[in-house]
N, C-alpha and C. Protein backbone atom coordinates (compact mmCIF):
# COMPACT_ATOMS: atom_id res chain seq x y z
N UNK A 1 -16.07 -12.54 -38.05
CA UNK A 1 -15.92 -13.36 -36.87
C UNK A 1 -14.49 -13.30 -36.34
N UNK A 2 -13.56 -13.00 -37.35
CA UNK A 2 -12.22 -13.29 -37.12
C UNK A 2 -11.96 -12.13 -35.86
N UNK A 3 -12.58 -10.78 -36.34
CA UNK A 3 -12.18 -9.66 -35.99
C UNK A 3 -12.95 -9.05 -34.20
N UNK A 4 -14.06 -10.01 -34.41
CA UNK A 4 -14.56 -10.25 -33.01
C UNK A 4 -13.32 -11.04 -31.62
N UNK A 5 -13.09 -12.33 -32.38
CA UNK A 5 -12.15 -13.16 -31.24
C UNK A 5 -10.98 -12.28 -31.31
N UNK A 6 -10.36 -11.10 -32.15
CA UNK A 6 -9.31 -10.31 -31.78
C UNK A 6 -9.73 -9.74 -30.69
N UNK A 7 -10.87 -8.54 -30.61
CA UNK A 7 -11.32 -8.24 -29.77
C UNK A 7 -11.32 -8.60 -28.60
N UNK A 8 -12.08 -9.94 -28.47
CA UNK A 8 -12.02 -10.33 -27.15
C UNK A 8 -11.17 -10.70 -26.50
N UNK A 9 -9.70 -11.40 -27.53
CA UNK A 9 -8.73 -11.61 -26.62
C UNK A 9 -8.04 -10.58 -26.26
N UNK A 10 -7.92 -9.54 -26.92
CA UNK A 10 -7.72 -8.04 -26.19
C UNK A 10 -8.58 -7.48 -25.30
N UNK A 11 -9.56 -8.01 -25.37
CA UNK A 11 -10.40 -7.31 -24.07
C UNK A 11 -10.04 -8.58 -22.90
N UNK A 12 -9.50 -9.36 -23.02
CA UNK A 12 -8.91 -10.12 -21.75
C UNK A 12 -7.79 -9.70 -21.48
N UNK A 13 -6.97 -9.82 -22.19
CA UNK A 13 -5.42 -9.37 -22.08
C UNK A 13 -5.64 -8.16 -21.13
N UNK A 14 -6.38 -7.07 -21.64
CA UNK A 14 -6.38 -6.05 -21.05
C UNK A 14 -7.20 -5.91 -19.81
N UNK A 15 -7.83 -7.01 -19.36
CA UNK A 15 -8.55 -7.02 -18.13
C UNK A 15 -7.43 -7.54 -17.31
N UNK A 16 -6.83 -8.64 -17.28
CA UNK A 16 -5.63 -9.84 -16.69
C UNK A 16 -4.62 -8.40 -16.16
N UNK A 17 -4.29 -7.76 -17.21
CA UNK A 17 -3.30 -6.62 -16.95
C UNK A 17 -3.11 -5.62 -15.76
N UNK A 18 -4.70 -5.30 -15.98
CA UNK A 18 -5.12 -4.66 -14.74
C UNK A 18 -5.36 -5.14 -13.39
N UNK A 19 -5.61 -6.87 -13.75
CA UNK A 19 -5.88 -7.21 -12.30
C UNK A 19 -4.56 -7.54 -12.08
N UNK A 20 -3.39 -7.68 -12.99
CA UNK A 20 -1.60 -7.71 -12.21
C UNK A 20 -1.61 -6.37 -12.05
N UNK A 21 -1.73 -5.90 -11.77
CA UNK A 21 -1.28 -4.39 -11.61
C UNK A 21 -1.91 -3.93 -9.95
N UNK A 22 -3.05 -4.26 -10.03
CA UNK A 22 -3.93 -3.89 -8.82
C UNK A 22 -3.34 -4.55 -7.82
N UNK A 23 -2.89 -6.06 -7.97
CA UNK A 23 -1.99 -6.72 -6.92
C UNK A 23 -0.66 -6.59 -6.75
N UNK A 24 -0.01 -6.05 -7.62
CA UNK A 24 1.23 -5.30 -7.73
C UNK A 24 1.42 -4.31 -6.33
N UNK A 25 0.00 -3.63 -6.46
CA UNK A 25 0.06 -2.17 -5.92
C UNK A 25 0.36 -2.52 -4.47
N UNK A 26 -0.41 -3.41 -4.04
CA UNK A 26 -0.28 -3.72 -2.52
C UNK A 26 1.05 -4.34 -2.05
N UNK A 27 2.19 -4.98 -3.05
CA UNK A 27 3.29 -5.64 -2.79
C UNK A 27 4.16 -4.42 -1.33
N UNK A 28 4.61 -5.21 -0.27
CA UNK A 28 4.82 -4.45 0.76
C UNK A 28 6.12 -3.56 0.97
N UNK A 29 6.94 -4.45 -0.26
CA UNK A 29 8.55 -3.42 -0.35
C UNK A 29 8.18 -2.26 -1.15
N UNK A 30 8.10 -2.49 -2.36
CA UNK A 30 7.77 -1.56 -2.75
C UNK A 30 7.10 -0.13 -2.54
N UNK A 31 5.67 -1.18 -1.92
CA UNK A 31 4.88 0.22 -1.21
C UNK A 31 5.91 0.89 -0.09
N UNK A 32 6.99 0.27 0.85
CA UNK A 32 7.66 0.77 1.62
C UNK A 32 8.47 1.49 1.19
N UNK A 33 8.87 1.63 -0.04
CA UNK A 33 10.33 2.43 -0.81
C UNK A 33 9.46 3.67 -1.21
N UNK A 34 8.52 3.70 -1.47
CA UNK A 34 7.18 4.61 -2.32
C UNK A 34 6.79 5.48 -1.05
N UNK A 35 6.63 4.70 0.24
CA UNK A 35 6.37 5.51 1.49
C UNK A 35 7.40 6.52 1.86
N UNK A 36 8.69 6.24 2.04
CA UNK A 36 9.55 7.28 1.99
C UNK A 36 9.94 8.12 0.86
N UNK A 37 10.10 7.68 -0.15
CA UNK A 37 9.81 8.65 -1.12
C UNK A 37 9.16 10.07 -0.86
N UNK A 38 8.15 9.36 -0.92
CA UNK A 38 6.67 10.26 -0.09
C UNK A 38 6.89 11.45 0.49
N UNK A 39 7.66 11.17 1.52
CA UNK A 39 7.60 11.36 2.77
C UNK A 39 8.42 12.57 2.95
N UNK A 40 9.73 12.21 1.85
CA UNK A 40 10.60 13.51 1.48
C UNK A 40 10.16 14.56 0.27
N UNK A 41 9.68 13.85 -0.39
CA UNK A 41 8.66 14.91 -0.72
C UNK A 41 7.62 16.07 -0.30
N UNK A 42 7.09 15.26 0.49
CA UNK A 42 6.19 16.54 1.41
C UNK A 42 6.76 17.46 1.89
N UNK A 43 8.09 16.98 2.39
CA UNK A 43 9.01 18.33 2.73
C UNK A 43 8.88 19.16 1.77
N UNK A 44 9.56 18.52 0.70
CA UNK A 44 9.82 19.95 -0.44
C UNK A 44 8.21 20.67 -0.89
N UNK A 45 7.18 19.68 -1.01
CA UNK A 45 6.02 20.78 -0.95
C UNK A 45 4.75 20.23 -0.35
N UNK A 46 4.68 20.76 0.50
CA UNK A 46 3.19 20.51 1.51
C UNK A 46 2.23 20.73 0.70
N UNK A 47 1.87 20.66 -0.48
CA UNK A 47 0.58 20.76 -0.88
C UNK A 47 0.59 19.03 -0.89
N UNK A 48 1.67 18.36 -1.23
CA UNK A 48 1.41 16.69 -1.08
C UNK A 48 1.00 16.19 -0.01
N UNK A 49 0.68 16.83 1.07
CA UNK A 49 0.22 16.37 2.49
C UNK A 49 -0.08 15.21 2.91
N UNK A 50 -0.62 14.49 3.30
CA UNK A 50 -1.91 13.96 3.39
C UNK A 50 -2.73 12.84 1.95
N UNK A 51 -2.08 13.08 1.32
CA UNK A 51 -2.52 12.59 0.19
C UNK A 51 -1.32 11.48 -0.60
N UNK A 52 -0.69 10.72 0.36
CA UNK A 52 -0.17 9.66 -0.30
C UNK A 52 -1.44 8.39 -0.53
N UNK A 53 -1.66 8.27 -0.08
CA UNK A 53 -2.47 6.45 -0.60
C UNK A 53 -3.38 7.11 -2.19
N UNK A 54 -3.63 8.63 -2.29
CA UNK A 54 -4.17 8.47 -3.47
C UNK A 54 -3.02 8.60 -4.77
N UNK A 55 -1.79 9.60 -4.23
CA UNK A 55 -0.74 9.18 -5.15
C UNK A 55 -0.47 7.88 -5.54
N UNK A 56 -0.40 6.99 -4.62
CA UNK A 56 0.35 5.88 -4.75
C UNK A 56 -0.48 5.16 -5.76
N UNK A 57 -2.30 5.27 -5.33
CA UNK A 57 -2.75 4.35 -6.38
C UNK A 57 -3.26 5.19 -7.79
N UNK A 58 -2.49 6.07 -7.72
CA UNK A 58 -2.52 6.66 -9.11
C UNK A 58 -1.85 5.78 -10.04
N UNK A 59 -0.89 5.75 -9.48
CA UNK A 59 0.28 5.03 -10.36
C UNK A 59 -0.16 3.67 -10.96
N UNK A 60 -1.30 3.21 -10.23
CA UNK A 60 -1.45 1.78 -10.91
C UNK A 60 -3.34 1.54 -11.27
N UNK A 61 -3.82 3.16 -11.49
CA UNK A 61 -4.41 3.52 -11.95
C UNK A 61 -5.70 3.32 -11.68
N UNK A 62 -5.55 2.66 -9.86
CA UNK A 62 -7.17 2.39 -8.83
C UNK A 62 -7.44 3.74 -8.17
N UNK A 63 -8.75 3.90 -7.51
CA UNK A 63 -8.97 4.64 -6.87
C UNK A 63 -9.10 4.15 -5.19
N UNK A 64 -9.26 5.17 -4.89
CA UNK A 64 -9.03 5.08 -2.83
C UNK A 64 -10.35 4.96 -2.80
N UNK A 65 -11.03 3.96 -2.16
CA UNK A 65 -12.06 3.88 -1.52
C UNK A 65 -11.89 2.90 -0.42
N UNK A 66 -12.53 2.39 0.16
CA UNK A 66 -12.42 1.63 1.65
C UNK A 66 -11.42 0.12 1.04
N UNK A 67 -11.86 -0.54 0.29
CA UNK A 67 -11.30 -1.66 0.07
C UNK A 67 -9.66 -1.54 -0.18
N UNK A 68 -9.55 -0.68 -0.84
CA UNK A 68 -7.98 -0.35 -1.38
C UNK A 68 -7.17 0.42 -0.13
N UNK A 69 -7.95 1.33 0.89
CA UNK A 69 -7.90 1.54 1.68
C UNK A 69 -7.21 0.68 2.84
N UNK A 70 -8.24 -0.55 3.18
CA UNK A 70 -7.98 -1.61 3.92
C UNK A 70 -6.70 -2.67 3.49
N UNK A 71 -6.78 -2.94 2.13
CA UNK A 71 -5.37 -3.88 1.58
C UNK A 71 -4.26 -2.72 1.62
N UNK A 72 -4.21 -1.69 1.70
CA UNK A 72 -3.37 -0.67 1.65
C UNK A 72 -2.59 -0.84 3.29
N UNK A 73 -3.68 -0.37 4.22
CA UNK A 73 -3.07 -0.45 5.74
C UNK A 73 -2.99 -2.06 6.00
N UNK A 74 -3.41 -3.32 5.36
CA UNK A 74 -2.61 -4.55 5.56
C UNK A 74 -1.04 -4.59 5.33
N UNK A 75 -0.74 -4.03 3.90
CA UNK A 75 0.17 -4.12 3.84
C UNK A 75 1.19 -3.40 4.36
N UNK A 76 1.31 -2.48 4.95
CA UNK A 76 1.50 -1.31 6.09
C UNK A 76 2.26 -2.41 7.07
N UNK A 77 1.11 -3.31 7.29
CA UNK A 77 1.32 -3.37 8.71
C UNK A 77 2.29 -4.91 8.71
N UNK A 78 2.49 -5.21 7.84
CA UNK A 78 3.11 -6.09 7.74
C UNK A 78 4.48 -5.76 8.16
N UNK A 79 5.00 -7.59 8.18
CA UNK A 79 6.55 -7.28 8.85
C UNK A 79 7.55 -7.27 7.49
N UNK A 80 6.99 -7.71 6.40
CA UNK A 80 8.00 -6.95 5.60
C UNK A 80 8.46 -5.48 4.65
N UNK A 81 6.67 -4.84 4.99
CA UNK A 81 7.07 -3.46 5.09
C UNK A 81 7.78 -3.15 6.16
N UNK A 82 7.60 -3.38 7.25
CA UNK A 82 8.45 -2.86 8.52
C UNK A 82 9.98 -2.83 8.17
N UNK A 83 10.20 -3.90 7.39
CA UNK A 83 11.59 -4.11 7.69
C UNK A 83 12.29 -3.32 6.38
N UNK A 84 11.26 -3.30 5.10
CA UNK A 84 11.96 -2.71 4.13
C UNK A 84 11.92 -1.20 4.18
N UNK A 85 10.94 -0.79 5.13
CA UNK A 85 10.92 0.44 5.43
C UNK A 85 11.87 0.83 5.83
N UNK A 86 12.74 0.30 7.09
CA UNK A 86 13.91 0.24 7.79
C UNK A 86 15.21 0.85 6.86
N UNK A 87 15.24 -0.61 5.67
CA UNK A 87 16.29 -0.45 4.86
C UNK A 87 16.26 0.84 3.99
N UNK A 88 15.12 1.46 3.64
CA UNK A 88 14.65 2.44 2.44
C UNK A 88 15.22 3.70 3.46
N UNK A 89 14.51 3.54 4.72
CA UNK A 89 15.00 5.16 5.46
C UNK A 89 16.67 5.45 5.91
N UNK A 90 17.48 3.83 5.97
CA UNK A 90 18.69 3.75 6.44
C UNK A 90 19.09 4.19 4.97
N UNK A 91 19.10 4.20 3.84
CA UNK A 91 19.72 4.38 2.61
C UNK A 91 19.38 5.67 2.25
N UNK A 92 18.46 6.07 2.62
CA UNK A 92 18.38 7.55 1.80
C UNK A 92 18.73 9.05 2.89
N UNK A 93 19.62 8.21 4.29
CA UNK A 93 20.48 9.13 4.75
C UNK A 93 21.74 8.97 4.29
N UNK A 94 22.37 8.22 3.85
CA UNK A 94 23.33 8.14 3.20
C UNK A 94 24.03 8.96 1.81
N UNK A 95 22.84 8.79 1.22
CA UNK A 95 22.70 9.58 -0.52
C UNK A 95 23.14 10.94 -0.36
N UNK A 96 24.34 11.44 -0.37
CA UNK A 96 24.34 12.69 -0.12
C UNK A 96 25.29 13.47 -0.96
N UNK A 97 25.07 12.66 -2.40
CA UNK A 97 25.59 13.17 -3.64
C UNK A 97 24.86 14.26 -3.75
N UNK A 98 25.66 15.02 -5.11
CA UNK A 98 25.03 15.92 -5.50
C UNK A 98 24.13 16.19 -6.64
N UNK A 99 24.35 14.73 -6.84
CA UNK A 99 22.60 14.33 -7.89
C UNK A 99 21.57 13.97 -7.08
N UNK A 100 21.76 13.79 -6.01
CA UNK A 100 20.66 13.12 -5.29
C UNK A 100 19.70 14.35 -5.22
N UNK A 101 19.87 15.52 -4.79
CA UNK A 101 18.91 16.24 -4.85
C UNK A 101 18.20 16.67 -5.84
N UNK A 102 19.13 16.02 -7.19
CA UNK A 102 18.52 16.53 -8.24
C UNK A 102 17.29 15.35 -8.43
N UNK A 103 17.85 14.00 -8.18
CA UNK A 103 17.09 13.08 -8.17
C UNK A 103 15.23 12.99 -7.21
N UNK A 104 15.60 13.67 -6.07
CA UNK A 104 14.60 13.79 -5.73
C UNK A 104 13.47 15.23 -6.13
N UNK A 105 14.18 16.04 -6.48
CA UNK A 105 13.56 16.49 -7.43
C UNK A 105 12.80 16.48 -8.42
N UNK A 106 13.19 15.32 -8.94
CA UNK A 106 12.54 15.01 -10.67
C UNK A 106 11.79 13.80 -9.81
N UNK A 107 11.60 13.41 -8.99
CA UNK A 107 10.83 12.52 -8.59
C UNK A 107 9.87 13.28 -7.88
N UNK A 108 9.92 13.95 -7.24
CA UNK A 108 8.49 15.10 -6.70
C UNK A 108 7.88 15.52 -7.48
N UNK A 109 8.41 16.40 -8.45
CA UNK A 109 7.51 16.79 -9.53
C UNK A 109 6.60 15.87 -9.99
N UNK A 110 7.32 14.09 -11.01
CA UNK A 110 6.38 13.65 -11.19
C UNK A 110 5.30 13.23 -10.26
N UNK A 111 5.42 12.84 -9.51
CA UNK A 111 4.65 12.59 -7.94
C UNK A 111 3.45 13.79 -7.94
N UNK A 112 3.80 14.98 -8.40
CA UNK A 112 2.92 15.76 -7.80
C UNK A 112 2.41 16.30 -9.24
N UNK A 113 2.91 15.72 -10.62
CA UNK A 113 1.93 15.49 -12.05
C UNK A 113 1.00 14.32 -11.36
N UNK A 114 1.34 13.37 -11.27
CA UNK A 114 0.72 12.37 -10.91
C UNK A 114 -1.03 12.62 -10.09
N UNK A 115 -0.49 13.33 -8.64
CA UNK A 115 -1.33 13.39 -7.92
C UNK A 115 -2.53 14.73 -8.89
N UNK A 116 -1.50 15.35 -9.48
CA UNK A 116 -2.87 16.85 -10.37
C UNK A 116 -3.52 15.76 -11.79
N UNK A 117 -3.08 14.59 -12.07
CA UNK A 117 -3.85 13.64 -12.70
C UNK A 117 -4.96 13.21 -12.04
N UNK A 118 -4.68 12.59 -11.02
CA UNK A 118 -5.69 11.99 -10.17
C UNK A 118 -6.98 12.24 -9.53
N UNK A 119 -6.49 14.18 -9.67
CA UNK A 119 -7.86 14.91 -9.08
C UNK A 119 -8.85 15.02 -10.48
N UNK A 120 -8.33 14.65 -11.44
CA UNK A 120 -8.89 15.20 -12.83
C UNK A 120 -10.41 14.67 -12.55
């Protein structure tokens, strides 16, 4: 009996986890810092095209279908993506060290492990 109520409180824990995570995903700065990210990425390789909203919810391990879809372009459209978007694109003209490219580098790649996860 003991080894049952372990169970189950791990099978809650691990449900609770996922539903912070799923609401995580939609938070609007973030997703705005993640959008440009993105965005310079595709430069360096167009096979990422088109395919941010399924990167993005790779990372927090949902899939794209209409619903995630829809809380996805809410949070879009919000005014504090707007504005953190602002701040994310004003800062990463600035960065013009010479780690930075290394930095975005090692951030594409994983981005684009990520996205060859996602098609699995």
């Amino acid at each position: 009996m003991n080894r049952l109520h372990l169970l189950l409180a791990a099978a809650v824990v691990a449900a609770s986890a996922s539903a912070g995570a799923q609401s995580h995903a939609y938070e609007p700065k973030s997703l705005a810092r993640y959008d440009v990210s993105y965005g310079r990425c595709e430069k360096l390789y167009p096979d990422m095209k088109g395919r941010r909203d399924e990167a993005y919810l790779s990372l927090w391990r949902a899939t794209l279908n209409d619903k995630t879809k829809r809380r996805l372009a809410d949070a879009r459209a919000s005014t504090t993506y707007k504005a953190e978007r602002e701040i994310a694109l004003a800062g990463g003209v600035k960065s013009s060290a010479p780690d930075a490219a290394t930095t975005l580098d090692h951030e594409c790649r994983a981005l684009r492990g990520e996205l060859k996860r996602a098609t699995k």
